[in-house]
Protein backbone atom coordinates (compact mmCIF):
# COMPACT_ATOMS: atom_id res chain seq x y z
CA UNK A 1 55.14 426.01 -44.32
CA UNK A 2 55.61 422.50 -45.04
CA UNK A 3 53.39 420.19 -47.19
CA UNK A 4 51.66 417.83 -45.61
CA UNK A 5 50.61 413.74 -47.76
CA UNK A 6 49.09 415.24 -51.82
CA UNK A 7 48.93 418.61 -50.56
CA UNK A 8 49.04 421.38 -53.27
CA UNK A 9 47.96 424.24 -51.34
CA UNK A 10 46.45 425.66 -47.74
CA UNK A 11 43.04 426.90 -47.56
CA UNK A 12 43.80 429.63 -44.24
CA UNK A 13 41.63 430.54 -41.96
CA UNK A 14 40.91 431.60 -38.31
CA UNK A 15 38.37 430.23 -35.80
CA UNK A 16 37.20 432.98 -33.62
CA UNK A 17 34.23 430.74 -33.08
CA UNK A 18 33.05 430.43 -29.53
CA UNK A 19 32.47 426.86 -28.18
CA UNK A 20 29.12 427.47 -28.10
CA UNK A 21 28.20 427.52 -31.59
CA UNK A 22 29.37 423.80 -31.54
CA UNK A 23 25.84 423.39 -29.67
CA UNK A 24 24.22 423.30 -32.74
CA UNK A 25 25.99 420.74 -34.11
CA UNK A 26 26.34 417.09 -33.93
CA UNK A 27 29.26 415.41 -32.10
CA UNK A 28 31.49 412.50 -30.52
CA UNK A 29 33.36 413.53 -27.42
CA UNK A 30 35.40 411.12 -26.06
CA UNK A 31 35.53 412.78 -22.95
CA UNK A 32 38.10 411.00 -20.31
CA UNK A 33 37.79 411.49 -16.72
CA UNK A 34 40.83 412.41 -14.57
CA UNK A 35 42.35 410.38 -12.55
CA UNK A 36 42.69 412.54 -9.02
CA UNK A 37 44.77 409.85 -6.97
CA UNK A 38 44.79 406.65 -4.70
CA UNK A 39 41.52 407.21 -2.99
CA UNK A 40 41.97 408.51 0.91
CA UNK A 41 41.02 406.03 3.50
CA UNK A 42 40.05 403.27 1.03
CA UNK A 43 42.80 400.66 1.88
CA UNK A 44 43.06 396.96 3.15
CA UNK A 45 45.90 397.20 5.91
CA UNK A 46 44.55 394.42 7.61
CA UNK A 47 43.37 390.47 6.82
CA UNK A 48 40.56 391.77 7.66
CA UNK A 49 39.72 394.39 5.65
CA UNK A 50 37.96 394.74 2.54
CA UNK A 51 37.66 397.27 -0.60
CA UNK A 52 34.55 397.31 -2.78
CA UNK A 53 33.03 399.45 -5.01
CA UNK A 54 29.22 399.79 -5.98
CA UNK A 55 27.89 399.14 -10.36
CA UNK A 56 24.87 398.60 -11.94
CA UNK A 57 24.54 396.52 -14.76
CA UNK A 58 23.91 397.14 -18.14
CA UNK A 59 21.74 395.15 -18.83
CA UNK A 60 19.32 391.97 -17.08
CA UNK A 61 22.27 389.47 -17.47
CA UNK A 62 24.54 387.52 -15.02
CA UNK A 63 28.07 388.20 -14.55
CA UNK A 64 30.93 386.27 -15.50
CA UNK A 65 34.32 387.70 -15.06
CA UNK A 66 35.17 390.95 -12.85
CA UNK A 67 38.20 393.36 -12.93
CA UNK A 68 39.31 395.58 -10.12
CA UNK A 69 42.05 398.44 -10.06
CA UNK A 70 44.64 398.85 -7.54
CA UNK A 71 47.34 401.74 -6.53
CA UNK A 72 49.94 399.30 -4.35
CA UNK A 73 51.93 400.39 -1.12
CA UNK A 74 55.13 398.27 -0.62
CA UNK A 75 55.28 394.40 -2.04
CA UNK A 76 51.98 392.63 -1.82
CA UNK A 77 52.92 390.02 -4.47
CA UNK A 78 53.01 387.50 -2.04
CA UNK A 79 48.96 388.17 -1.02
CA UNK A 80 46.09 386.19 -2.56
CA UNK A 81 42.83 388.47 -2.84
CA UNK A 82 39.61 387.33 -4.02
CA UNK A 83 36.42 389.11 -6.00
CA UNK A 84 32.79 388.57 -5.71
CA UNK A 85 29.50 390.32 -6.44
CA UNK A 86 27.91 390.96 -3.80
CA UNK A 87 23.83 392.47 -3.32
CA UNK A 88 23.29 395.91 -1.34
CA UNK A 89 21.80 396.28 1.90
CA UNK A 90 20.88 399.68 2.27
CA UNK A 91 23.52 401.26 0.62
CA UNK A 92 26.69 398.84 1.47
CA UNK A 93 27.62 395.47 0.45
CA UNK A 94 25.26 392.95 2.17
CA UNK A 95 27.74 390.33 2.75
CA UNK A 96 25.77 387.71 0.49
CA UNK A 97 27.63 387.05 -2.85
CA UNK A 98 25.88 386.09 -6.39
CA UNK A 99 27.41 382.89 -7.82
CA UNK A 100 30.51 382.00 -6.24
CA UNK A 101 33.32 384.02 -6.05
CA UNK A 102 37.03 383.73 -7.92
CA UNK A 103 39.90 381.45 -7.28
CA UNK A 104 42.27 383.35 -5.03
CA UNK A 105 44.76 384.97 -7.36
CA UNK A 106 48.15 387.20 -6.28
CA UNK A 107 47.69 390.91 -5.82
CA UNK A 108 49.94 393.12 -8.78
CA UNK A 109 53.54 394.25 -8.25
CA UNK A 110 52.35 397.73 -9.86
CA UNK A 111 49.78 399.92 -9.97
CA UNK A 112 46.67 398.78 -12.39
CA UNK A 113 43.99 395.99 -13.13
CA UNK A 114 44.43 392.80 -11.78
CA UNK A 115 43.11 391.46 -15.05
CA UNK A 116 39.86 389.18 -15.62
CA UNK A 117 38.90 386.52 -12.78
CA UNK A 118 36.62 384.21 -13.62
CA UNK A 119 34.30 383.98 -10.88
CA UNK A 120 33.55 380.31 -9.41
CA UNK A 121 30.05 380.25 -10.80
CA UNK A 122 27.83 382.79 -12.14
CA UNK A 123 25.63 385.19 -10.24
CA UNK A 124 22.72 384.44 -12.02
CA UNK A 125 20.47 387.05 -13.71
CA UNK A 126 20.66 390.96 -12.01
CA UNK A 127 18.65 393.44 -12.27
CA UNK A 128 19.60 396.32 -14.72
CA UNK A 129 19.62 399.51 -12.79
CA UNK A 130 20.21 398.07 -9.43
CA UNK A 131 23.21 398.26 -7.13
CA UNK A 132 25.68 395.92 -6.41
CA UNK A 133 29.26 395.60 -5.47
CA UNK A 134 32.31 394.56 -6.42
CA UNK A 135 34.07 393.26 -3.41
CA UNK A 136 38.10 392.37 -2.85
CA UNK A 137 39.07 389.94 0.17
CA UNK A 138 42.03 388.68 1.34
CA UNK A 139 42.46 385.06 1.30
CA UNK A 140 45.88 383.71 2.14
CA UNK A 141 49.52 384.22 1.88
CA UNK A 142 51.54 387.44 2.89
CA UNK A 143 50.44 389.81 5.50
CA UNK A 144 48.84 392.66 4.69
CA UNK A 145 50.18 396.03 7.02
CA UNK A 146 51.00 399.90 7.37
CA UNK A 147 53.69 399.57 5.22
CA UNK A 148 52.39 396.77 2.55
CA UNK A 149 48.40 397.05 1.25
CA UNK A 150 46.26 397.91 -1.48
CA UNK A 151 44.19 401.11 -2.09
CA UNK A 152 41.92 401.82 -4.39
CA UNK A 153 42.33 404.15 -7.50
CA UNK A 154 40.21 407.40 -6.85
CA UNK A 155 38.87 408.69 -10.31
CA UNK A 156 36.39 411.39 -11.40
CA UNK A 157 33.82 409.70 -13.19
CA UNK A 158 31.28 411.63 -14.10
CA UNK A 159 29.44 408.73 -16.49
CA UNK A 160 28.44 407.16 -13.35
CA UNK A 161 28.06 409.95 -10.38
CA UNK A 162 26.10 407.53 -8.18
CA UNK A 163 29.45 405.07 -7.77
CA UNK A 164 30.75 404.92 -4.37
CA UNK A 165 34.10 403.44 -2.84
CA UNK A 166 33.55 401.95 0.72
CA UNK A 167 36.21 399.90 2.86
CA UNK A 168 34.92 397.50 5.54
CA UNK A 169 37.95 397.84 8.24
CA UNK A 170 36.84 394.85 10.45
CA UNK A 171 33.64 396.27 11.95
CA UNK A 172 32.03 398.41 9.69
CA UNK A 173 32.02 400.12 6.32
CA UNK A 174 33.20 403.44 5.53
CA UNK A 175 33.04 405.65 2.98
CA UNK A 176 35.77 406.57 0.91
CA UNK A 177 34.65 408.25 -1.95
CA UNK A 178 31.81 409.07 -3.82
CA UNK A 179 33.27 408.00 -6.61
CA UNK A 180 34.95 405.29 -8.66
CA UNK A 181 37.92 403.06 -9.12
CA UNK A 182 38.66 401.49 -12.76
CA UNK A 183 37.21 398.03 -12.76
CA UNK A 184 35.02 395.91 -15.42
CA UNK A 185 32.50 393.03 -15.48
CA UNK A 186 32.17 390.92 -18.10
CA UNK A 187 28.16 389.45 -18.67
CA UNK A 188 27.35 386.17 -19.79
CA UNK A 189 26.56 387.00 -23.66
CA UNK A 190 30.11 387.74 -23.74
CA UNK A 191 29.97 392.09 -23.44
CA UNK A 192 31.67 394.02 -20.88
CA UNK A 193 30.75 397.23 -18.87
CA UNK A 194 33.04 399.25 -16.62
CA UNK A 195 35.12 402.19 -16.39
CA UNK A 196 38.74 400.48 -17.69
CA UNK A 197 40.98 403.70 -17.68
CA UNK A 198 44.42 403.56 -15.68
CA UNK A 199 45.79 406.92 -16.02
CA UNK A 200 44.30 410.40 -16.06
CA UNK A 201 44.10 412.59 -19.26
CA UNK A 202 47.67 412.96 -20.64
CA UNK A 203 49.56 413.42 -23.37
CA UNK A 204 50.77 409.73 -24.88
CA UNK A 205 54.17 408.65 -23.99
CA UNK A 206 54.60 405.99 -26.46
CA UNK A 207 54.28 408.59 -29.61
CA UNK A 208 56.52 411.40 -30.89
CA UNK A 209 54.57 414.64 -30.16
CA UNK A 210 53.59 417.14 -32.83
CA UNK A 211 56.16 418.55 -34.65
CA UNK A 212 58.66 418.55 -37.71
CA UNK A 213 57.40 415.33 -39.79
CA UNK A 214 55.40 413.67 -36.19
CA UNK A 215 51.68 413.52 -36.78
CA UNK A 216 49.20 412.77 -34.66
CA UNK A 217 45.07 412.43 -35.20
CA UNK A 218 42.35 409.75 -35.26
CA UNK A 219 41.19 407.11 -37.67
CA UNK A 220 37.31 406.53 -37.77
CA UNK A 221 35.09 404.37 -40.34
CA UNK A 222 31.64 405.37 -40.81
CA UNK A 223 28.20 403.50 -41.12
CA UNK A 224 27.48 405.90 -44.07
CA UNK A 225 28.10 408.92 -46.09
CA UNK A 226 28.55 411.83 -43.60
CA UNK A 227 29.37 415.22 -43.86
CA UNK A 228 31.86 416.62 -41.00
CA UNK A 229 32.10 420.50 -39.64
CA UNK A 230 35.10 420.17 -36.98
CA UNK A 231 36.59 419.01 -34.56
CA UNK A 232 37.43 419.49 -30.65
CA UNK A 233 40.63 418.27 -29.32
CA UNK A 234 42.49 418.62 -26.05
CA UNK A 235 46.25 419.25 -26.91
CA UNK A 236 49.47 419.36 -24.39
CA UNK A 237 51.60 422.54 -25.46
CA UNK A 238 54.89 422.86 -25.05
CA UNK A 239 56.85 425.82 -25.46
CA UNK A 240 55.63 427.91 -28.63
CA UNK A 241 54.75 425.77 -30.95
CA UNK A 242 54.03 426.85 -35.05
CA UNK A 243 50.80 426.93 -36.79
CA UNK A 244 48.69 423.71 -36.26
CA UNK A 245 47.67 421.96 -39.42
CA UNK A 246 44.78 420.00 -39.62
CA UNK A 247 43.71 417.24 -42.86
CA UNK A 248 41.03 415.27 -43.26
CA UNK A 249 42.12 411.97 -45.83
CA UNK A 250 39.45 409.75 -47.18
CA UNK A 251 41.45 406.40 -47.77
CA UNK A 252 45.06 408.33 -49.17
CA UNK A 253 42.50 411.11 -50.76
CA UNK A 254 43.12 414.53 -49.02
CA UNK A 255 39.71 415.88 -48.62
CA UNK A 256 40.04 418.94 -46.74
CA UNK A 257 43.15 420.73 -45.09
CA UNK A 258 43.40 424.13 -42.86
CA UNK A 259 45.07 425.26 -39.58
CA UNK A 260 44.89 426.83 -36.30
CA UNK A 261 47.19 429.57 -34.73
CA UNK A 262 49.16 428.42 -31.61
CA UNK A 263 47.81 431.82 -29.63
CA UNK A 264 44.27 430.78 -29.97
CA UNK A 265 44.67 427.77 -28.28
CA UNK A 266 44.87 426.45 -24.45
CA UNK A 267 47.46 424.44 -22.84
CA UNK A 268 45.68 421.26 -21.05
CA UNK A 269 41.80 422.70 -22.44
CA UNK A 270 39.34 422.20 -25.19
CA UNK A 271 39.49 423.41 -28.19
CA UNK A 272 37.47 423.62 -31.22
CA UNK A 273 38.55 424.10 -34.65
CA UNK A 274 35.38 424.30 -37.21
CA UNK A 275 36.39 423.29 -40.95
CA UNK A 276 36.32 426.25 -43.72
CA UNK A 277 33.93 424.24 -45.65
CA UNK A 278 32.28 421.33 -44.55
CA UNK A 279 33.56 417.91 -45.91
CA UNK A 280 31.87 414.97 -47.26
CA UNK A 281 33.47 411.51 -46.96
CA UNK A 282 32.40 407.72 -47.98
CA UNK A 283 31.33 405.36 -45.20
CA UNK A 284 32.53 402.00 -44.73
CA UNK A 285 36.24 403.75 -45.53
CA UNK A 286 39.30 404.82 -43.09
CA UNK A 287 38.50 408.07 -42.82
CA UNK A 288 41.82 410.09 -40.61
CA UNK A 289 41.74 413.44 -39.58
CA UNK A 290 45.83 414.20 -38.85
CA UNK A 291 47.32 417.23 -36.91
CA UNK A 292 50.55 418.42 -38.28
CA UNK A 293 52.55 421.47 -36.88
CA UNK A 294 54.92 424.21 -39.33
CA UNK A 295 57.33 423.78 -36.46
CA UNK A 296 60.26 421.69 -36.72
CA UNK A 297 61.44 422.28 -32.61
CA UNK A 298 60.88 419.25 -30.61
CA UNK A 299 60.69 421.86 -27.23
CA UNK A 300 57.92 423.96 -29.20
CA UNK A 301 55.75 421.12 -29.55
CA UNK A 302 51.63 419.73 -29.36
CA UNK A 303 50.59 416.21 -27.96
CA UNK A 304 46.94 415.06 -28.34
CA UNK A 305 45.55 414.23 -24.87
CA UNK A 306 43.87 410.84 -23.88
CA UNK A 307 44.34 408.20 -21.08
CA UNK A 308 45.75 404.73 -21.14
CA UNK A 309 43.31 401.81 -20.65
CA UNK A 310 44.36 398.54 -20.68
CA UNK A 311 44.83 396.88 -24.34
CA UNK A 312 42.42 393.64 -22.98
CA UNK A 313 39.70 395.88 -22.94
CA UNK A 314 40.57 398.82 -25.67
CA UNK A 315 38.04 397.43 -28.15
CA UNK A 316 35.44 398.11 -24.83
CA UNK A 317 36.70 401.58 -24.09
CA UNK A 318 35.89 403.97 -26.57
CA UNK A 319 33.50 403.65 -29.78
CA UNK A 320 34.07 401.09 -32.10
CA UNK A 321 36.17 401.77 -35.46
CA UNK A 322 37.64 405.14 -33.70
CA UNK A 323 41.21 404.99 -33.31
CA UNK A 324 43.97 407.24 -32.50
CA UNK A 325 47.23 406.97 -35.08
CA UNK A 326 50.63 408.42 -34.96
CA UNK A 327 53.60 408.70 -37.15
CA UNK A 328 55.45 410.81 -39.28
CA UNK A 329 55.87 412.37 -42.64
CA UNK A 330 57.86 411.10 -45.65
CA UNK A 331 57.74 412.12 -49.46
CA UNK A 332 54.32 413.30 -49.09
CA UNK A 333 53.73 409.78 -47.38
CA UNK A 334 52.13 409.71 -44.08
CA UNK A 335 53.57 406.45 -41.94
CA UNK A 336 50.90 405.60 -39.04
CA UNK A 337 50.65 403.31 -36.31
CA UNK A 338 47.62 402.43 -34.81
CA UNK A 339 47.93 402.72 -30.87
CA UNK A 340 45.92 400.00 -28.86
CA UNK A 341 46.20 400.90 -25.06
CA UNK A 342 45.32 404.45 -25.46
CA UNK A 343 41.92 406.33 -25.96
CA UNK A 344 41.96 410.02 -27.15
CA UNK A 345 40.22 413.24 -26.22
CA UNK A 346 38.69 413.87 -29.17
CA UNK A 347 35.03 415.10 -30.69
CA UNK A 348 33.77 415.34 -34.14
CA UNK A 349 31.05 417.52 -35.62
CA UNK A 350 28.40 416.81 -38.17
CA UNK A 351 26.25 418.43 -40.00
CA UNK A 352 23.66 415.25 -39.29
CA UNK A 353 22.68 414.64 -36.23
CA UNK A 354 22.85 411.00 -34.55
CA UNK A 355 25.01 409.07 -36.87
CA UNK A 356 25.93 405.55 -35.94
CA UNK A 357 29.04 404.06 -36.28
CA UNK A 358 28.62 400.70 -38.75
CA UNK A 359 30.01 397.83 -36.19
CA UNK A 360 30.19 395.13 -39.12
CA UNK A 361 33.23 396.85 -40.29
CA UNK A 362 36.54 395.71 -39.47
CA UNK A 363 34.80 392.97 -37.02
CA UNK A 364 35.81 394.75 -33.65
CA UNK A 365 34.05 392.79 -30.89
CA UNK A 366 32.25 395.84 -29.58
CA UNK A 367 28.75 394.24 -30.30
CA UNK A 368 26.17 396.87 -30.57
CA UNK A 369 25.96 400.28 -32.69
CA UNK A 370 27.51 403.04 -30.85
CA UNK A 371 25.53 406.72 -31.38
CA UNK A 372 27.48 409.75 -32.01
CA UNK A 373 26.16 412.24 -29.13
CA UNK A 374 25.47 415.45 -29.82
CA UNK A 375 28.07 418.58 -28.52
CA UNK A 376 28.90 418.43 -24.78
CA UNK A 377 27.89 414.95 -24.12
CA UNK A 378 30.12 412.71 -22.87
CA UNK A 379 32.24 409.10 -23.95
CA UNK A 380 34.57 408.69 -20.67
CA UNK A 381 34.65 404.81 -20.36
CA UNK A 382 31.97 404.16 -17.79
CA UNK A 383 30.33 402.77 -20.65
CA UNK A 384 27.28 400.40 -21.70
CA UNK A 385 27.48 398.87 -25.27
């Protein structure tokens, strides 16, 4: 079995623990919704037509910017869309906007967020807890048709259940979904809310997966001293991978190191892996907890599980001074990158409950203190910080 960075020796041992003792512990679960596809019957085909999508804010604050996902059909690059905020009227958009709404901009070549748009004016102060909707119009240029629209991005977000996806097709609105499509709002104290993902949960493309001298894992800073129990992780498995390896560094400091056997783990699931002993690290230091594999076969191989969100908003998208890093192996040297446009699956367990992440470190722009939640809550982006 290969060493892994300052490691003299493995502490073995086998979690037959049921996912239910992790009740009784603290935890962060960075839970990310899948994506299910482009949502059915919510597309603009026509001039005519419009796509919106209901919110509440966060907060009692006006709205500044707004985002909006698209899935595209054919070449709309020559189509100018607009957004606005519109109130509700008894359950759709009322047709009255807040402020003013954006300068016409052109719709994407590709799937994904059209990226901020400044709307014309502000909409003034809303009301926290009340709907409203995000609404896309066309405005000028190329024709929009059977063969060349937009649709919206159909996601399962269970953060916000109430969020619905409606499509006005001339005379009426109709119901697409009960559900959402990725899309933020930016407020005017300069925070964000919104559900930013653009891919379901998957392994990440952009990093070696798990095996030989590739690592995966997470990097997390603390507010304070805390004392950690486990772990739960969502892993793509390919082949037959060897035993798992799991260590816990504080700074370049091993602090704790044990493993996992292939068998009791799912493809695509959650699972759990509770530390031998518990371990104590600093706050206010890079704490990383990196999985390793004894398997040198790139076909027998593990891949953490996440979803892409786009790297304007990554800072918004998960809790602040949590990171995923990947890398490899050399001389008892672990080499990591810090990825930017990708948010893991991930939980950790304490042996405190309600621990709060200290957002003066490293000067993300995250703005208030995120809570760890406890076991089986959920972080999945359609977030309020």
């Amino acid at each position: 079995m290969k060493k892994i960075i300052f490691l003299a020796f493995f502490i073995l041992c086998i979690f037959g623990i049921s996912y239910a003792f992790f009740n009784e512990l603290a935890g962060m679960l960075l839970d990310t919704d899948v994506r299910t596809s482009a949502a059915s019957g919510v597309s603009m085909q026509n001039n005519t037509d419009k796509l919106a999508m209901s919110f509440y804010p966060k907060e009692n604050l006006a709205i500044t910017a707004v985002d909006m996902y698209f899935d595209i059909a054919g070449d709309v690059t020559d189509t100018n869309l607009t957004l606005e905020v519109q109130t509700d009227n008894a359950g759709n958009p009322s047709g009255t906007y807040l402020g003013a709404p954006t300068a016409k901009f052109s719709a994407p070549a590709a799937d994904g967020l059209v990226g901020e748009q400044t709307l014309g004016s502000n909409t003034g102060v809303l009301a926290k807890n009340t709907r409203y909707w995000l609404v896309c119009n066309y405005s000028s240029g190329g024709e929009l048709n059977a063969t060349d629209y937009l649709k919206n991005m159909q996601t399962d977000n269970s953060k916000e259940p109430s969020l619905v996806i409606k499509t006005w097709n001339g005379t009426a609105w109709k119901l697409g979904a009960s559900t959402t499509t990725s899309y933020m709002v930016k407020y005017s104290d300069g925070t964000y809310s919104g559900f930013p993902f653009s891919s379901g949960v998957r392994g990440l493309s952009g990093a070696e997966d798990i095996f030989s001298t590739n690592v995966q894992g997470v990097m997390v800073v603390f507010g304070t001293n805390v004392t950690l129990s486990g772990c739960a992780f969502q892993f793509d498995i390919t082949g037959t991978p060897g035993i798992l390896n799991v260590s816990v560094y504080e700074n370049k400091t091993l602090k704790y190191s044990g493993f996992k056997e292939e068998a009791l783990m799912g493809d695509g699931s959650r699972n759990t892996l509770l530390f031998n002993d518990s371990v104590s690290v600093l706050g206010n230091t890079p704490i990383y907890i990196i999985f390793s594999q004894s398997g040198t076969s790139g076909s027998n191989d593990y891949d953490m599980y996440g979803r892409s969100v786009q790297s304007a908003y990554y800072n918004w998208s998960k809790p602040q001074h949590f990171d995923f890093v990947y890398g490899n192996i050399s001389n008892q040297t672990v080499n990591l990158t810090v990825e930017t446009d990708w948010v893991p699956y991930f939980m950790i367990y304490f042996t405190d409950f309600q621990k709060d992440l200290n957002t003066t470190v490293g000067g993300a722009p995250g703005g208030n203190n995120t809570t760890y939640y406890q076991s089986g809550s959920l972080f999945n982006g359609g977030f309020e910080r």
